[in-house]
Protein backbone atom coordinates (compact mmCIF):
# COMPACT_ATOMS: atom_id res chain seq x y z
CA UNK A 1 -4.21 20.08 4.67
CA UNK A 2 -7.02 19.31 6.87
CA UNK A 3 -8.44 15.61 5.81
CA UNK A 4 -12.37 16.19 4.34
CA UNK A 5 -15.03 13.84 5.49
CA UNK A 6 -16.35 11.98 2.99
CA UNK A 7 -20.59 11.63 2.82
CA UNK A 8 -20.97 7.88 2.49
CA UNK A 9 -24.92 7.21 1.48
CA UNK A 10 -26.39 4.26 2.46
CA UNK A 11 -29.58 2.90 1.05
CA UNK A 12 -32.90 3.50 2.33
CA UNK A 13 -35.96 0.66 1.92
CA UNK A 14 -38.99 2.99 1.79
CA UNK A 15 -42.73 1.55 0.80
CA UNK A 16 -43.17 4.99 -1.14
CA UNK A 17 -40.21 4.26 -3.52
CA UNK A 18 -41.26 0.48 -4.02
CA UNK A 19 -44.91 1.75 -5.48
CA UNK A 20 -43.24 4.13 -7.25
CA UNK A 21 -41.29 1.58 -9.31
CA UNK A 22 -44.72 -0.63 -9.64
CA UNK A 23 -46.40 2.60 -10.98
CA UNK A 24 -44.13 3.34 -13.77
CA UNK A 25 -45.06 2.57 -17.38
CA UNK A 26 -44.30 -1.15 -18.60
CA UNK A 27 -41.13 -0.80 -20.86
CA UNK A 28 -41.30 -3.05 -23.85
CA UNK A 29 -37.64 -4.28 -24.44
CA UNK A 30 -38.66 -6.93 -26.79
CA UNK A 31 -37.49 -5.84 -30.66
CA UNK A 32 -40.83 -4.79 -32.71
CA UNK A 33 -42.17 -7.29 -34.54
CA UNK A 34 -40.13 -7.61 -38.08
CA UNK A 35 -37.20 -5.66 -36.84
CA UNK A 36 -34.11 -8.09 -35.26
CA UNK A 37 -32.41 -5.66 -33.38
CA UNK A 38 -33.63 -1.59 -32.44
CA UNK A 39 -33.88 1.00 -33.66
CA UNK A 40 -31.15 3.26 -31.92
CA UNK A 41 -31.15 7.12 -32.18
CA UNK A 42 -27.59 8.68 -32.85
CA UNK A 43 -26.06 11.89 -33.89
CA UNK A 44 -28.69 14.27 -33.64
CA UNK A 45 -28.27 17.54 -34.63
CA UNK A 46 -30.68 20.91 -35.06
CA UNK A 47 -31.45 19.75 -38.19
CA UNK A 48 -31.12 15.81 -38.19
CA UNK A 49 -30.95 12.68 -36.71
CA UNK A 50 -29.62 9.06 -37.61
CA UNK A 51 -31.24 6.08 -37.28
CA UNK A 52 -29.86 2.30 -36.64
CA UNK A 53 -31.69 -0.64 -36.62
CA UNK A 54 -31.73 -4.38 -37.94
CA UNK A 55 -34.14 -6.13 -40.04
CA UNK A 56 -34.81 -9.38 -40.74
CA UNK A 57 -35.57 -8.46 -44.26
CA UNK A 58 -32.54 -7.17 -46.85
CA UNK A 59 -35.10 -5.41 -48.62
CA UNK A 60 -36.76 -3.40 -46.10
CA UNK A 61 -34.78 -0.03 -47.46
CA UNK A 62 -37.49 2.27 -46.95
CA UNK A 63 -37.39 4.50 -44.14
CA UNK A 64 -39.05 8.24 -43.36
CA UNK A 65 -39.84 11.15 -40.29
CA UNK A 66 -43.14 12.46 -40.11
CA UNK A 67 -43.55 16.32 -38.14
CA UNK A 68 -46.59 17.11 -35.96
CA UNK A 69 -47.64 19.50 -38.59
CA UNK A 70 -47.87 16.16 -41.24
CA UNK A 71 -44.58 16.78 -43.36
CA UNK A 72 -43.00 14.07 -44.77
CA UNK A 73 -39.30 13.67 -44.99
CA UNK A 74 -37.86 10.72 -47.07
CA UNK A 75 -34.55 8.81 -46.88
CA UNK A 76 -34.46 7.48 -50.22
CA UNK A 77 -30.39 6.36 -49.70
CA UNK A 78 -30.26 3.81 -46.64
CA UNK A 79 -27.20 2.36 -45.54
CA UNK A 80 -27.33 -1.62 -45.72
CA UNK A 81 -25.40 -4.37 -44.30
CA UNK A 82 -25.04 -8.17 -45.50
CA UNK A 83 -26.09 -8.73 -41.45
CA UNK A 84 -29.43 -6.73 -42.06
CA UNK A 85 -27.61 -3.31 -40.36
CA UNK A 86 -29.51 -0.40 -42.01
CA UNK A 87 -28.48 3.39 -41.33
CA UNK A 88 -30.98 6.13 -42.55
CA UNK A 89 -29.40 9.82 -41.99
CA UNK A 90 -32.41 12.55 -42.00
CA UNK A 91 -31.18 15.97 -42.67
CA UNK A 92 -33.14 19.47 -43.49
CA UNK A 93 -35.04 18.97 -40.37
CA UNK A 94 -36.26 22.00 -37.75
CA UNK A 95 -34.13 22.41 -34.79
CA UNK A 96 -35.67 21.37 -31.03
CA UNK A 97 -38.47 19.29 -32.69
CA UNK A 98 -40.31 16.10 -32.27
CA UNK A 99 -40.24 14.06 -34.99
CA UNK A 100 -41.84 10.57 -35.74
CA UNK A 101 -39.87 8.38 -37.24
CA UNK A 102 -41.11 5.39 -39.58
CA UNK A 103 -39.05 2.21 -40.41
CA UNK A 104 -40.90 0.20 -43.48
CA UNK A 105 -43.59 0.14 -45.70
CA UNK A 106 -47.25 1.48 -44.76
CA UNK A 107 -47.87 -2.15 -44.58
CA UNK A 108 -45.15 -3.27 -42.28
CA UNK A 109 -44.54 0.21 -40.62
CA UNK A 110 -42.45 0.80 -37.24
CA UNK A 111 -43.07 3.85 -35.75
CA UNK A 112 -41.19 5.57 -32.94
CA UNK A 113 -40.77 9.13 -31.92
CA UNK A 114 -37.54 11.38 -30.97
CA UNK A 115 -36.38 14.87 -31.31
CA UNK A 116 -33.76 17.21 -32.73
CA UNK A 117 -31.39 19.22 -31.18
CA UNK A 118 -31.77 22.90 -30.09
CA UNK A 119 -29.64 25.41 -31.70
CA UNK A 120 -26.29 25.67 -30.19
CA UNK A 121 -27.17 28.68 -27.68
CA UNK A 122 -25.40 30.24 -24.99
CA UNK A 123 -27.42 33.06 -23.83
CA UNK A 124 -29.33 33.45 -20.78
CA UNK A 125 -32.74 32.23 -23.40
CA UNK A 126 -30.80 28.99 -24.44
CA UNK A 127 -32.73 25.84 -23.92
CA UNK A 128 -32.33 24.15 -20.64
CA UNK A 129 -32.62 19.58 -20.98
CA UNK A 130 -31.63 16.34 -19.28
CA UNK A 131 -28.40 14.21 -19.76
CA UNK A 132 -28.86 10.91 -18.66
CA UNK A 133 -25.19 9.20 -17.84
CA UNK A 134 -23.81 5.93 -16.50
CA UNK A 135 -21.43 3.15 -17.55
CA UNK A 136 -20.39 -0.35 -16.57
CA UNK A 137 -23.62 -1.71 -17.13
CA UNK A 138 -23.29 -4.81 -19.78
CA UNK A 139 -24.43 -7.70 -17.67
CA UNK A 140 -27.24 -8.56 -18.82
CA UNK A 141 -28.42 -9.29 -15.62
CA UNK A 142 -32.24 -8.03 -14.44
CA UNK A 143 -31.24 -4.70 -12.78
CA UNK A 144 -30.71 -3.35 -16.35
CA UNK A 145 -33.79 -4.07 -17.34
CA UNK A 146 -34.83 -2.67 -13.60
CA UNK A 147 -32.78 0.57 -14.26
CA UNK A 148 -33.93 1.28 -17.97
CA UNK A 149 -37.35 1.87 -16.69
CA UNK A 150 -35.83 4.36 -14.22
CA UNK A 151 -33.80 5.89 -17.09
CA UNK A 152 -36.87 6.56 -19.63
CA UNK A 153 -39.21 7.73 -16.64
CA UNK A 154 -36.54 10.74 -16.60
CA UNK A 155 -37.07 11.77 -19.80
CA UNK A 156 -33.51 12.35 -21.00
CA UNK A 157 -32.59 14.27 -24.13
CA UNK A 158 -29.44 13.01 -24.41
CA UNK A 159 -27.49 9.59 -22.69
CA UNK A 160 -23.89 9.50 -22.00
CA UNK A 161 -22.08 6.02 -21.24
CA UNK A 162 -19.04 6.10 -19.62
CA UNK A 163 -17.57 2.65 -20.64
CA UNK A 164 -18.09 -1.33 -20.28
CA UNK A 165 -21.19 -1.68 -21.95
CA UNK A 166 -20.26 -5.21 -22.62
CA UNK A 167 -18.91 -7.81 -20.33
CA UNK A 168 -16.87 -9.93 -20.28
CA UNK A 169 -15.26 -8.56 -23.47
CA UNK A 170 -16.82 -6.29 -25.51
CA UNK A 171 -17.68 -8.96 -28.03
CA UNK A 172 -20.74 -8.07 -30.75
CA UNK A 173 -22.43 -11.50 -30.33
CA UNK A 174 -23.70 -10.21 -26.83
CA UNK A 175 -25.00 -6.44 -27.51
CA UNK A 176 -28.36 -7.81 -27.85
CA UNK A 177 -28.41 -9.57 -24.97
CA UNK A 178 -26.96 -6.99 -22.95
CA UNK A 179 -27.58 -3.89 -24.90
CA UNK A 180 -30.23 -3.99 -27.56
CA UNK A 181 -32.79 -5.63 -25.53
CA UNK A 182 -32.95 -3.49 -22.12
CA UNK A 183 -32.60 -0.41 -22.83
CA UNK A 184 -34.52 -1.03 -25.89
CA UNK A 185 -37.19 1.60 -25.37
CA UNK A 186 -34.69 4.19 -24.68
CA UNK A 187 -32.35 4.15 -27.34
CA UNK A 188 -35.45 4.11 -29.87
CA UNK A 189 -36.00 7.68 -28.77
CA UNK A 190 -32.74 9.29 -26.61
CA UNK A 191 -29.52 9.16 -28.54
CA UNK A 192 -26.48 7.55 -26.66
CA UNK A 193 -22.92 8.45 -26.59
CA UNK A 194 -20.59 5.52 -25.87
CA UNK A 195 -16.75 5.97 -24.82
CA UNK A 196 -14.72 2.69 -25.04
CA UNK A 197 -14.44 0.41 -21.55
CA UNK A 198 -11.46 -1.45 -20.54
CA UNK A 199 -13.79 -4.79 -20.93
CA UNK A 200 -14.79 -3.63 -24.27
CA UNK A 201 -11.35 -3.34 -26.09
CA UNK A 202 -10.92 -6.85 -25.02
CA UNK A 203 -12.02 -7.62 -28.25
CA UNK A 204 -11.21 -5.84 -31.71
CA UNK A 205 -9.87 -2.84 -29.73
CA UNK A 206 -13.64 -1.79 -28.85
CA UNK A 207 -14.14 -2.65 -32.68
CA UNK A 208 -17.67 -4.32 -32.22
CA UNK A 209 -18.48 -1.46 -30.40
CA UNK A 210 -17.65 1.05 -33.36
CA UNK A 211 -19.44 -1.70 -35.28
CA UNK A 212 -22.92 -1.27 -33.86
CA UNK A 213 -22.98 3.29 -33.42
CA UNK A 214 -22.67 5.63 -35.48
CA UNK A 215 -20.65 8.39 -33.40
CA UNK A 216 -18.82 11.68 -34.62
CA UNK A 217 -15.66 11.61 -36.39
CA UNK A 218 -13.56 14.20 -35.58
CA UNK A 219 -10.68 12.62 -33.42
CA UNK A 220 -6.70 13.03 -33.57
CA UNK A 221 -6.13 12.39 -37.21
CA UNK A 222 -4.09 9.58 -36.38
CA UNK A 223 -6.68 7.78 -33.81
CA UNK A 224 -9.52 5.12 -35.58
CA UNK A 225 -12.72 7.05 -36.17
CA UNK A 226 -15.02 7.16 -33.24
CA UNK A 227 -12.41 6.30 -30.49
CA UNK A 228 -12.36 9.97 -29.41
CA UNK A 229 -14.33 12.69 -30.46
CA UNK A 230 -16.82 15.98 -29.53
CA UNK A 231 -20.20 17.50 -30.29
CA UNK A 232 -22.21 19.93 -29.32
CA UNK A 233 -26.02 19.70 -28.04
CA UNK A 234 -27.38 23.27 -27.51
CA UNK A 235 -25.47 24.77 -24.50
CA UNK A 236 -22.81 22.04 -23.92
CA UNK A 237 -19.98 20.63 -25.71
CA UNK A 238 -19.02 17.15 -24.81
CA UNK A 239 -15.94 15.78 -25.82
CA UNK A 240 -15.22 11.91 -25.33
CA UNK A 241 -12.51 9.63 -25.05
CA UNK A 242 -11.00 6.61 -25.41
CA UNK A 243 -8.30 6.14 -22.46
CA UNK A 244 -7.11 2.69 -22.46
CA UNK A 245 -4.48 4.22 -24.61
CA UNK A 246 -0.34 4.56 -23.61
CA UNK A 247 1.04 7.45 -21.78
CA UNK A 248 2.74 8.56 -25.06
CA UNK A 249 -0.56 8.27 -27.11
CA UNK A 250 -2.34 10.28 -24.28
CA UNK A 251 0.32 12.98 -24.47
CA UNK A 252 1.37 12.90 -28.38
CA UNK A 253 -1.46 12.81 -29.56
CA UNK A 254 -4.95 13.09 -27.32
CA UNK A 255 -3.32 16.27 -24.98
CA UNK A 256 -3.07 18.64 -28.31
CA UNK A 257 -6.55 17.46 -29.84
CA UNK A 258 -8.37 17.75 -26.72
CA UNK A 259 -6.77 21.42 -26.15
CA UNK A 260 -8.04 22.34 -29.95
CA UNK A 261 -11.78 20.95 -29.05
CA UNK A 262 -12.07 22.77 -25.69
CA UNK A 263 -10.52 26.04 -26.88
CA UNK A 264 -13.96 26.95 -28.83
CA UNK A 265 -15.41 29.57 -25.99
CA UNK A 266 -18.79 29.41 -27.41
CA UNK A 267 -20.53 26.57 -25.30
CA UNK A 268 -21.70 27.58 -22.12
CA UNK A 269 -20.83 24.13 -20.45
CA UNK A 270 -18.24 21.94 -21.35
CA UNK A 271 -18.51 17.82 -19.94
CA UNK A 272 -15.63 15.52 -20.97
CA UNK A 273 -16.36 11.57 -20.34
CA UNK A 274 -13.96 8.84 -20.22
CA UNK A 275 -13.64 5.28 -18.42
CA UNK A 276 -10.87 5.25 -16.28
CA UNK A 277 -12.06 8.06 -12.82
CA UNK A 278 -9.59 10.56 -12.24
CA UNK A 279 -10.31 10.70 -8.18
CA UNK A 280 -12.07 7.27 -6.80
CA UNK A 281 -11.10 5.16 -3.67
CA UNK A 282 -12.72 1.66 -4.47
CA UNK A 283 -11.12 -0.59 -6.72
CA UNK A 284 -8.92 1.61 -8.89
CA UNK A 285 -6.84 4.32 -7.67
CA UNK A 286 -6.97 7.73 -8.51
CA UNK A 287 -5.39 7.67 -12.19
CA UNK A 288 -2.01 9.77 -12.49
CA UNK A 289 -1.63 8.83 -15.87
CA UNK A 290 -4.42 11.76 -16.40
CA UNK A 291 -3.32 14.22 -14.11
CA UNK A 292 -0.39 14.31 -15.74
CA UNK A 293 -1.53 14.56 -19.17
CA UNK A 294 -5.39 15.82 -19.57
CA UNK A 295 -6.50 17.35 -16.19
CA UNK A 296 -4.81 20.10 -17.22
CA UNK A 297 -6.22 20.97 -20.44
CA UNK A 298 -9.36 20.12 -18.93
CA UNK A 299 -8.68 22.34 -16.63
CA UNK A 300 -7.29 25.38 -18.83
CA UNK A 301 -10.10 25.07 -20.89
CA UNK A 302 -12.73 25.44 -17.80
CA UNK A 303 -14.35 21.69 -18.26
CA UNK A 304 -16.93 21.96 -15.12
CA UNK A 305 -17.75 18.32 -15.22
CA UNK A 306 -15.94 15.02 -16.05
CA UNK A 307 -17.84 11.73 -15.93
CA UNK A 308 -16.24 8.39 -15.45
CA UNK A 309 -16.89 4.79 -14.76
CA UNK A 310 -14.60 1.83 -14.45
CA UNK A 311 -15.00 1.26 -10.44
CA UNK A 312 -18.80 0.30 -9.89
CA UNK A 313 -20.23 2.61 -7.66
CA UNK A 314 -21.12 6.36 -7.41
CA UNK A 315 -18.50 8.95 -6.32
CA UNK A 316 -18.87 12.63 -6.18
CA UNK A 317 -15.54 14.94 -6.10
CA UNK A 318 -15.28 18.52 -4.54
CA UNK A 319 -14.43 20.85 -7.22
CA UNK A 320 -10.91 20.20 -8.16
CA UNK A 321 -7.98 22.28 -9.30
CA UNK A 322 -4.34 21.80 -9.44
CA UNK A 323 -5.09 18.86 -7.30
CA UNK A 324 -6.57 21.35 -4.59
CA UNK A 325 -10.20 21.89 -3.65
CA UNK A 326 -11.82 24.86 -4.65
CA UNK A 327 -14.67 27.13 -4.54
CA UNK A 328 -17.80 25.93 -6.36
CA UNK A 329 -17.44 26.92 -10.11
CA UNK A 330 -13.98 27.22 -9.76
CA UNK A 331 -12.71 23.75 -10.56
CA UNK A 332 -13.87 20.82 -12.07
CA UNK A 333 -16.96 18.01 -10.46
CA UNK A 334 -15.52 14.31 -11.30
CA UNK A 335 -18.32 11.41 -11.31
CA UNK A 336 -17.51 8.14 -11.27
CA UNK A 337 -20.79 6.51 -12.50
CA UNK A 338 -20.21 2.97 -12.73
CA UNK A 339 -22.86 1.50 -10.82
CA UNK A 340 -25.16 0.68 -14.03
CA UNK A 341 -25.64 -2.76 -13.98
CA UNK A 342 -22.08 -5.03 -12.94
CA UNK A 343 -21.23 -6.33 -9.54
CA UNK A 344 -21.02 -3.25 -7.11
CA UNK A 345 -17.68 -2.25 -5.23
CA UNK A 346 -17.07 -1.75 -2.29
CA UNK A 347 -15.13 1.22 -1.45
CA UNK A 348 -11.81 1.55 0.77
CA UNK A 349 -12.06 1.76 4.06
CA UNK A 350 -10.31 5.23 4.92
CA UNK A 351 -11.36 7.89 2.22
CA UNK A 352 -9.52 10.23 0.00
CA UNK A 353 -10.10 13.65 0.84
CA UNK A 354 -11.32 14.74 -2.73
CA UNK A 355 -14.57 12.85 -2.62
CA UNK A 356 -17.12 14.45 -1.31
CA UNK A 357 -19.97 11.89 -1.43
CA UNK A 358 -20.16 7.69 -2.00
CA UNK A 359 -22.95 5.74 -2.70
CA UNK A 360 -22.15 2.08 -3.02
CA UNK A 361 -25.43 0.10 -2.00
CA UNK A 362 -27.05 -0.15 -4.58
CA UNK A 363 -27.23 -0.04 -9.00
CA UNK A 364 -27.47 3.99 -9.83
CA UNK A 365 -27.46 6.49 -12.50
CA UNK A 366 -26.69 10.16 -12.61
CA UNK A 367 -29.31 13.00 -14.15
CA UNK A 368 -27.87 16.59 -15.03
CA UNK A 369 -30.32 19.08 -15.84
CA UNK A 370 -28.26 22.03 -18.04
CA UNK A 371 -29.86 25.28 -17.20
CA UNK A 372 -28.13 28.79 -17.82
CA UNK A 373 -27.24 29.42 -14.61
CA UNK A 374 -26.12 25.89 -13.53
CA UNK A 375 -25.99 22.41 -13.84
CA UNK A 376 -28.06 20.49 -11.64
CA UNK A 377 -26.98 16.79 -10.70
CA UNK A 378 -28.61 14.00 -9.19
CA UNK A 379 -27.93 10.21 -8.31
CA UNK A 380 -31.01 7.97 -8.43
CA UNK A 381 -30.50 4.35 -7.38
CA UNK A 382 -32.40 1.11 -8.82
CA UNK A 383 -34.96 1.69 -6.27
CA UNK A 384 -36.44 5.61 -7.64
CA UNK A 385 -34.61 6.99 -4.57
CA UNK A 386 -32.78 10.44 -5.31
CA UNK A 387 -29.52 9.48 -2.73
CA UNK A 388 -27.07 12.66 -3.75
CA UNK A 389 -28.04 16.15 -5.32
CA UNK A 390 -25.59 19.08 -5.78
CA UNK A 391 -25.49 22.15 -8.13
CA UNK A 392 -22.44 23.08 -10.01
CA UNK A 393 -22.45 26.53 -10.74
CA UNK A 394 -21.73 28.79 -13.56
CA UNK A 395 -18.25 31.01 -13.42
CA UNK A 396 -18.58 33.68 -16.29
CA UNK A 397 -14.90 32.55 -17.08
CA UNK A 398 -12.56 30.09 -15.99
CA UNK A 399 -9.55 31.29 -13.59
CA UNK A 400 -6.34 31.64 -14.63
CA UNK A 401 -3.92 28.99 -14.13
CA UNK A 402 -2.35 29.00 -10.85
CA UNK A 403 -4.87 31.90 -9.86
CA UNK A 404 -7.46 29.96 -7.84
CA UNK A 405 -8.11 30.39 -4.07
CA UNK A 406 -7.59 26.82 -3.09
CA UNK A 407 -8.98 25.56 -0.43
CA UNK A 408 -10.86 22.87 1.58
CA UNK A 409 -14.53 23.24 1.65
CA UNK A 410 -17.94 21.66 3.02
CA UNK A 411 -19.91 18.78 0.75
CA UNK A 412 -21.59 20.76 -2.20
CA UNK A 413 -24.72 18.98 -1.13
């Protein structure tokens, strides 16, 4: 097999992209006044939405969503913590629409806006939107700050996080230092969808992590809540999980579940997210423990994207099957985007032929817009600069195993 050359993107100091960061819209990070920590938007749904927040008052129960047409709908039943951790779950809502959301009393109100889902669609009239995705982020350092600004400026529907959202180790005593307070803005309107990090089991198993969101639970029966689990949002269903797990967990136990949650041939687009990157050439290898045991289903069940962090830096794969490249559509796009906010990495010095593109100058996030007809990915690093773009197209079914025409091919891009 002929060796591919990878695309290796280096950064590009422009006066245009510097105003363009000056120009965008202050983001407040600092917790409303009242409330100690949020609010955080998670499991919406066409007809719902929960909210999370902290307040420094055990009494502040009272919580409602207000519709542009001036409906009110109540929570009377919050959820309440002895640590001031409220949960308010707003059902009977209208799919695909904004709702304001009110935390309080009239006289001590905190109002913020978000939006439901759209009905789960897969025709050619189905909603297109925005995922917003990166991991390794939980420094605390400026550049999160610098790269939540970014993030809200794309207007994201949805946020995926591909792992480490707290260093060193995952304990709850920082997420508001390295969590709640930068990307404060955005997680009071975009829901986010954690997977565990290797830095965040450190402590508790990831525990402080399933602490602070409130995430689906429909894992392997014989998994903790949360550690692993799918949902749908309109087009796509995204399935996440936890893989700092054995080889005999990943095979007893994820391998069957995963097969069960991808067999549904309903969603248009399927994305799977995880920590550990299946094809990367920086710090971590590329991981056999997964080829061995969920690249397959993955690819059985015609996943067209997987998203990964671990290794801090972006990395783009060819469209993989059976270990081979394929045609676009035919195989599946692996991301590593794990350039969110820790030290960057610096990748090897001879490339593996699977990667297509690498961008390791600077902090980055990724930005899929879902269409019918494709998804549409971009890279944007801390600076507003768009440094890889690529289409993944949509194949009306996925080939048969051991069918594909593989083959090397030229960057996507």
């Amino acid at each position: 097999m002929t060796r591919m050359k990878t695309k290796r993107i280096h950064a590009v100091y422009m006066i245009p992209c510097l105003v363009f960061l000056a120009t965008l819209p202050a983001c407040d990070t600092t917790p409303p006044k009242g409330l100690a920590r949020g609010p955080m938007v998670q499991m919406v749904n066409p007809n719902g939405f929960t909210v999370v927040w902290y307040d420094h008052d055990p009494k502040a129960t009272q919580a409602n969503a207000r519709a542009a047409s001036g409906e009110i709908y109540h929570v009377r039943a919050i959820k309440g913590d002895a640590d001031g951790r409220r949960v308010a779950v707003f059902k009977s809502l209208e799919p695909d629409t904004e709702y304001t959301y009110q935390l309080g009393d009239e006289k001590s109100a905190h109002r913020f806006t978000t939006r439901t889902a759209p009905r789960p669609d897969s025709g050619p009239n189905a909603k297109a939107f925005r995922i917003l995705a990166f991991g390794d982020s939980g420094s605390g350092e400026q550049v999160q700050y610098d790269l939540a600004k970014l993030m809200q400026a794309q207007a994201p529907a949805i946020a995926i996080h591909t792992g480490d959202l707290i260093y060193p180790d995952g304990e709850r005593e920082d997420y508001p230092a390295k969590f709640f307070d930068p990307y404060a803005s955005l997680i009071a309107t975009t829901p986010l969808y954690p997977c565990p990090g290797n830095h965040d089991v450190r402590t508790r198993l990831a525990g402080p992590m399933f602490d602070e969101f409130e995430l689906p639970q429909n894992g392997p029966a014989s998994a903790t809540p949360e550690r692993h689990y799918w949902f749908d949002y309109g087009m796509v269903r995204f399935v996440s999980m936890d893989t700092n797990i054995s080889l005999r967990t990943m095979t007893d136990e994820i391998v069957p579940w995963l097969d069960k949650a991808l067999s549904d041939p309903s969603p248009r687009w399927k994305i799977c997210y995880f920590h550990h990157p299946v094809y990367t050439n920086a710090n971590y290898g590329p991981t056999k423990k997964l080829w061995n045991t969920i690249v397959p289903v993955m690819e059985k069940r015609g996943v067209q994207l997987v998203l990964n962090g671990h290794d801090h830096l972006y990395e783009r794969s060819y469209p993989i099957r059976g270990q081979k490249i394929v045609e676009p559509g035919e195989g599946v796009v692996y991301i590593t985007t794990g350039a969110g906010g820790a030290k960057l990495y610096t990748p090897k010095a001879t490339p593996i032929p699977e990667l297509a593109t690498v961008f390791e100058s600077a902090h980055s996030f990724t930005i899929i817009d879902v269409t019918f007809d494709a998804l549409n990915v971009k890279q944007i690093n801390v600076r507003g600069t768009t440094v890889d773009e690529f289409r993944i197209p949509h194949q009306a079914s996925a080939p048969a195993e051991g069918d594909a025409d593989k083959k090397e091919l030229a960057p996507a891009a």
